[in-house]
Protein backbone atom coordinates (compact mmCIF):
# COMPACT_ATOMS: atom_id res chain seq x y z
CA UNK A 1 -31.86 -4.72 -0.42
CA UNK A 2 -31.22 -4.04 3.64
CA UNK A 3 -33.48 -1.23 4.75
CA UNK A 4 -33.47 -0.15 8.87
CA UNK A 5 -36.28 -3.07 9.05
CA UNK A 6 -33.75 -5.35 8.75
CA UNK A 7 -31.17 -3.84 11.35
CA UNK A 8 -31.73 -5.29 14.94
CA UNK A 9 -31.64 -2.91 17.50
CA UNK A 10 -30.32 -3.03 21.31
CA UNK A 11 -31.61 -5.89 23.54
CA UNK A 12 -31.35 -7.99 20.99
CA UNK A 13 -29.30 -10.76 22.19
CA UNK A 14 -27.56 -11.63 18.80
CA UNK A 15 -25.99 -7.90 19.54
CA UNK A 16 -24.12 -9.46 22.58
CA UNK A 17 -22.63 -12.64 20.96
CA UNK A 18 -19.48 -13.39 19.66
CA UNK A 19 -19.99 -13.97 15.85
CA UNK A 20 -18.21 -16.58 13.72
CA UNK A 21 -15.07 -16.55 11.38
CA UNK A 22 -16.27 -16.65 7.47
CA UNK A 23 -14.42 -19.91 5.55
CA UNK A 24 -12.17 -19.01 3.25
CA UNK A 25 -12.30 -19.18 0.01
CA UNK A 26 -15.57 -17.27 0.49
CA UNK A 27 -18.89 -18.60 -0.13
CA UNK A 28 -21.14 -16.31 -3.08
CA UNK A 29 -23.54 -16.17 0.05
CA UNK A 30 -20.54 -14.18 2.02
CA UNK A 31 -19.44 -11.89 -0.58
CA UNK A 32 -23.62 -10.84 -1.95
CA UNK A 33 -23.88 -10.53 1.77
CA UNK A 34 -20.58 -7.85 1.96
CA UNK A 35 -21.92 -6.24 -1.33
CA UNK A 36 -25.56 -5.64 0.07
CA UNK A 37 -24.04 -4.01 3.51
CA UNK A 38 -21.96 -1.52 1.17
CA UNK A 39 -24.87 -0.89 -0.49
CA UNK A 40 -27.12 0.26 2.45
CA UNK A 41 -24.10 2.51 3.53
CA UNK A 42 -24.22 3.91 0.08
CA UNK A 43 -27.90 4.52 -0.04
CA UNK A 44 -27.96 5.79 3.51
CA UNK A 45 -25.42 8.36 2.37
CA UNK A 46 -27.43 9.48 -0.66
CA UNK A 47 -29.97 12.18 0.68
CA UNK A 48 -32.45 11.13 -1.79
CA UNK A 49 -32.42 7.35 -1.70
CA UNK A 50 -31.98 7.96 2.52
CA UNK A 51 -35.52 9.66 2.16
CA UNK A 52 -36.82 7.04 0.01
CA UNK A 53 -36.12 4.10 1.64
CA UNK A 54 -36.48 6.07 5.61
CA UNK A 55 -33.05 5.10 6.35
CA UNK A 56 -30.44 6.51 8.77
CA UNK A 57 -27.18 7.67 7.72
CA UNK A 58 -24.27 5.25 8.58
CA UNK A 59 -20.45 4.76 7.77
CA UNK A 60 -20.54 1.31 8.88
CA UNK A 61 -22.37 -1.91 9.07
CA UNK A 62 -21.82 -5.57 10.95
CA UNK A 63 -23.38 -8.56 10.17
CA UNK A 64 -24.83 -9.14 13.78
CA UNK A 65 -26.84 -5.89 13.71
CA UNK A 66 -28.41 -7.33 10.41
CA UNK A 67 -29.20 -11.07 13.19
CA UNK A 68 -26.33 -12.47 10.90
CA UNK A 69 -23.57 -14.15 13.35
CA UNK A 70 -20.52 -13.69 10.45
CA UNK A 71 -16.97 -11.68 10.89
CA UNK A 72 -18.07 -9.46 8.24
CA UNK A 73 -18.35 -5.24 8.31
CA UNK A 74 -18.72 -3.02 5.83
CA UNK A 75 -17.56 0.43 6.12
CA UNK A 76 -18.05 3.61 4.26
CA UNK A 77 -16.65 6.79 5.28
CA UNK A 78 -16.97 9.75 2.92
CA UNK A 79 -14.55 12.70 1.77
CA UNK A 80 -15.28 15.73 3.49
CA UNK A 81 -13.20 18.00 0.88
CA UNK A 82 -15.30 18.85 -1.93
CA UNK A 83 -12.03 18.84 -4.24
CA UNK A 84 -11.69 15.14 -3.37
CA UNK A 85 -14.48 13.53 -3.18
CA UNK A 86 -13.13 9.97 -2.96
CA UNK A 87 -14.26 8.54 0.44
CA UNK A 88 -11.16 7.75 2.88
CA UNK A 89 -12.34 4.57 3.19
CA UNK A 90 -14.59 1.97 1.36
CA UNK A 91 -14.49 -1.86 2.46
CA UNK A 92 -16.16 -4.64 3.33
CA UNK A 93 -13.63 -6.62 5.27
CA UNK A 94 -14.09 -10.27 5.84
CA UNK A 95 -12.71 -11.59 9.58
CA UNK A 96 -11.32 -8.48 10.65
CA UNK A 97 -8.54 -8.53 13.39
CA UNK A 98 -7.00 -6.16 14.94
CA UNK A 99 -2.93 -6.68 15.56
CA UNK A 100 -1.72 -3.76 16.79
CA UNK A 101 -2.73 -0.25 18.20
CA UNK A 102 -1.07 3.00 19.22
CA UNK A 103 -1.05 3.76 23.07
CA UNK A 104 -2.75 7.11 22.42
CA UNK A 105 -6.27 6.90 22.83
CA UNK A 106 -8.77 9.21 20.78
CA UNK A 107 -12.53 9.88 20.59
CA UNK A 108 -15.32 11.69 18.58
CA UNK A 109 -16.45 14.89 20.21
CA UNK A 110 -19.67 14.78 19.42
CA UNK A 111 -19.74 11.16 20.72
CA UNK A 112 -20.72 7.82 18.80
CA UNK A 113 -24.38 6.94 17.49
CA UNK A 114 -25.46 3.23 16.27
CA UNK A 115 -27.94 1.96 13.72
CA UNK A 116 -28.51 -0.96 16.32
CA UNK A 117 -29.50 2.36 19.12
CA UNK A 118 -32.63 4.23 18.09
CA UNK A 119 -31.51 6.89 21.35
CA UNK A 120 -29.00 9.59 21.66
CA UNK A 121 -26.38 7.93 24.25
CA UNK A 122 -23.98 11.09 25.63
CA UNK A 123 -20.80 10.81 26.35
CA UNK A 124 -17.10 9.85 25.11
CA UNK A 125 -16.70 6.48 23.44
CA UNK A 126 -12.27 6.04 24.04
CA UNK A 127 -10.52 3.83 21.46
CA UNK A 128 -7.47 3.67 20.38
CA UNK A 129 -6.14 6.45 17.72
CA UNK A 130 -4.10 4.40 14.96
CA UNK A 131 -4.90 0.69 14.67
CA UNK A 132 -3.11 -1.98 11.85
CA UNK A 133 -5.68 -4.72 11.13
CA UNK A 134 -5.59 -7.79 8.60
CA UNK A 135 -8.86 -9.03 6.74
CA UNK A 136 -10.24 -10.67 3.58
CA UNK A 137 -11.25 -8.59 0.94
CA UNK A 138 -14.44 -9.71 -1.11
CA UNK A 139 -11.93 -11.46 -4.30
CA UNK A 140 -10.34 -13.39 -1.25
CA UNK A 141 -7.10 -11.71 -0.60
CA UNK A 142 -5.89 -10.82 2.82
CA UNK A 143 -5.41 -7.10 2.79
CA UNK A 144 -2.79 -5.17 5.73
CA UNK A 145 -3.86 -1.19 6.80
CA UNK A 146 -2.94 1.12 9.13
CA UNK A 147 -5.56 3.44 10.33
CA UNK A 148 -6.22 6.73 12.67
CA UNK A 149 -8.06 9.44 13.59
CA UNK A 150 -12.25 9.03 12.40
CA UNK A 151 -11.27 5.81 10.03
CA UNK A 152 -10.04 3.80 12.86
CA UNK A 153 -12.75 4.59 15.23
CA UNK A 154 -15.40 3.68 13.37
CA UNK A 155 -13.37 -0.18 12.14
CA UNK A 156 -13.07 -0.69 16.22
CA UNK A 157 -16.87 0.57 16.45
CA UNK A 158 -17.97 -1.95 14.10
CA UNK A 159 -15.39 -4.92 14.68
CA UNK A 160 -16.89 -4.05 18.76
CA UNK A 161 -20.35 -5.41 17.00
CA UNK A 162 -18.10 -8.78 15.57
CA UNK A 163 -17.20 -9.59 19.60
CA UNK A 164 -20.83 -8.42 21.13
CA UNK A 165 -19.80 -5.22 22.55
CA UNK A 166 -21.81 -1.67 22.17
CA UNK A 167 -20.22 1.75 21.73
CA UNK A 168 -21.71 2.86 24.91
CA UNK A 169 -19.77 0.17 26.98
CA UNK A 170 -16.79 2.19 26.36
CA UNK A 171 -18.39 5.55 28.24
CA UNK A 172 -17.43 6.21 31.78
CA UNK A 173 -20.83 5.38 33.67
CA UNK A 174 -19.91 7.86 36.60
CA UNK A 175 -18.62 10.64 34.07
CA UNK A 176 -19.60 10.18 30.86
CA UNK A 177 -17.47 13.11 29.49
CA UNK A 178 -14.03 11.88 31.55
CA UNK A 179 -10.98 11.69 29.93
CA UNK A 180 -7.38 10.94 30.87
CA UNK A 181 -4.62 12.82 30.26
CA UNK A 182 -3.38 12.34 26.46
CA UNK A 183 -6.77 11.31 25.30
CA UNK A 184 -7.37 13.08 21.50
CA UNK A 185 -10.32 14.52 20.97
CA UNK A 186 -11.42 14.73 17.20
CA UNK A 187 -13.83 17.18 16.35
């Protein structure tokens, strides 16, 4: 079971590398690997467990914040209408890719936090709005989505851990709470 003892945090330099595709077929290591990450997110989730095990809420995991160089996230992201409480997204996604984006940009008002960043880092994180990415699923397939809004932030937050970049490379240094013309903010 992956607790926060096993999450690397910033300064690490496995959190700046560039981690490596997954063969497919995948290996029973890959996919126990994808189905332990879903499970932290799930636990983390659960008040209870949370308190039990001292984790910190999360809707998403990478591989490299677990010192695990492998194209592999997990993300969780739970319903926020009691009346449907199916989360809007559940997947762990083998070799992620990105292949298209919408020219509007969009970020989180209340910013971005990281498992990997045990400090509060202010400021807008910009990425694009709607994204259409291919990956594996865990029986092997190659799945095709479109995304936007809070769902496709937090794929490009954790595919950013897949190519060694951190959330807070994407804040304006000068003015952390910049934006351009255009930019949605979701609240």
């Amino acid at each position: 079971m992956i607790t926060m003892d096993d999450i690397i945090r910033e300064g690490n330099p496995a959190l700046r590398a560039v981690a490596k595709e997954v063969s497919v077929p995948l290996s029973d290591e890959d996919i126990k690997l994808g189905e332990e990450m879903m499970e932290f997110l799930h636990n983390s989730q659960d008040p209870i467990k949370a308190e039990e095990l001292g984790l910190r809420g999360g809707v998403g995991l990478a591989a490299p914040q677990l010192d695990i160089s492998k194209r592999i996230i997990a993300v969780h992201v739970p319903s926020g209408d009691l009346e449907n409480p199916e989360p809007t997204l559940s997947a762990v996604m083998y070799n992620p890719k990105i292949l298209s984006h919408s020219v509007q940009d969009a970020c989180l008002g209340e910013g971005e936090g990281c498992l990997s960043v045990d400090r509060e880092v202010p400021g807008y994180v910009v990425r694009h709005n709607k994204i259409t990415l291919s990956y594996v699923d865990a029986a092997g397939v190659k799945q095709k989505i479109r995304l936007k809004n809070y769902e496709a932030i937090v794929v490009q937050h954790e595919i950013d851990h897949l190519n060694g970049v951190m959330f807070y490379d994407h804040i304006n240094q000068e003015n952390p709470y910049a934006l351009k013309d255009g930019v949605l903010v979701i609240e």
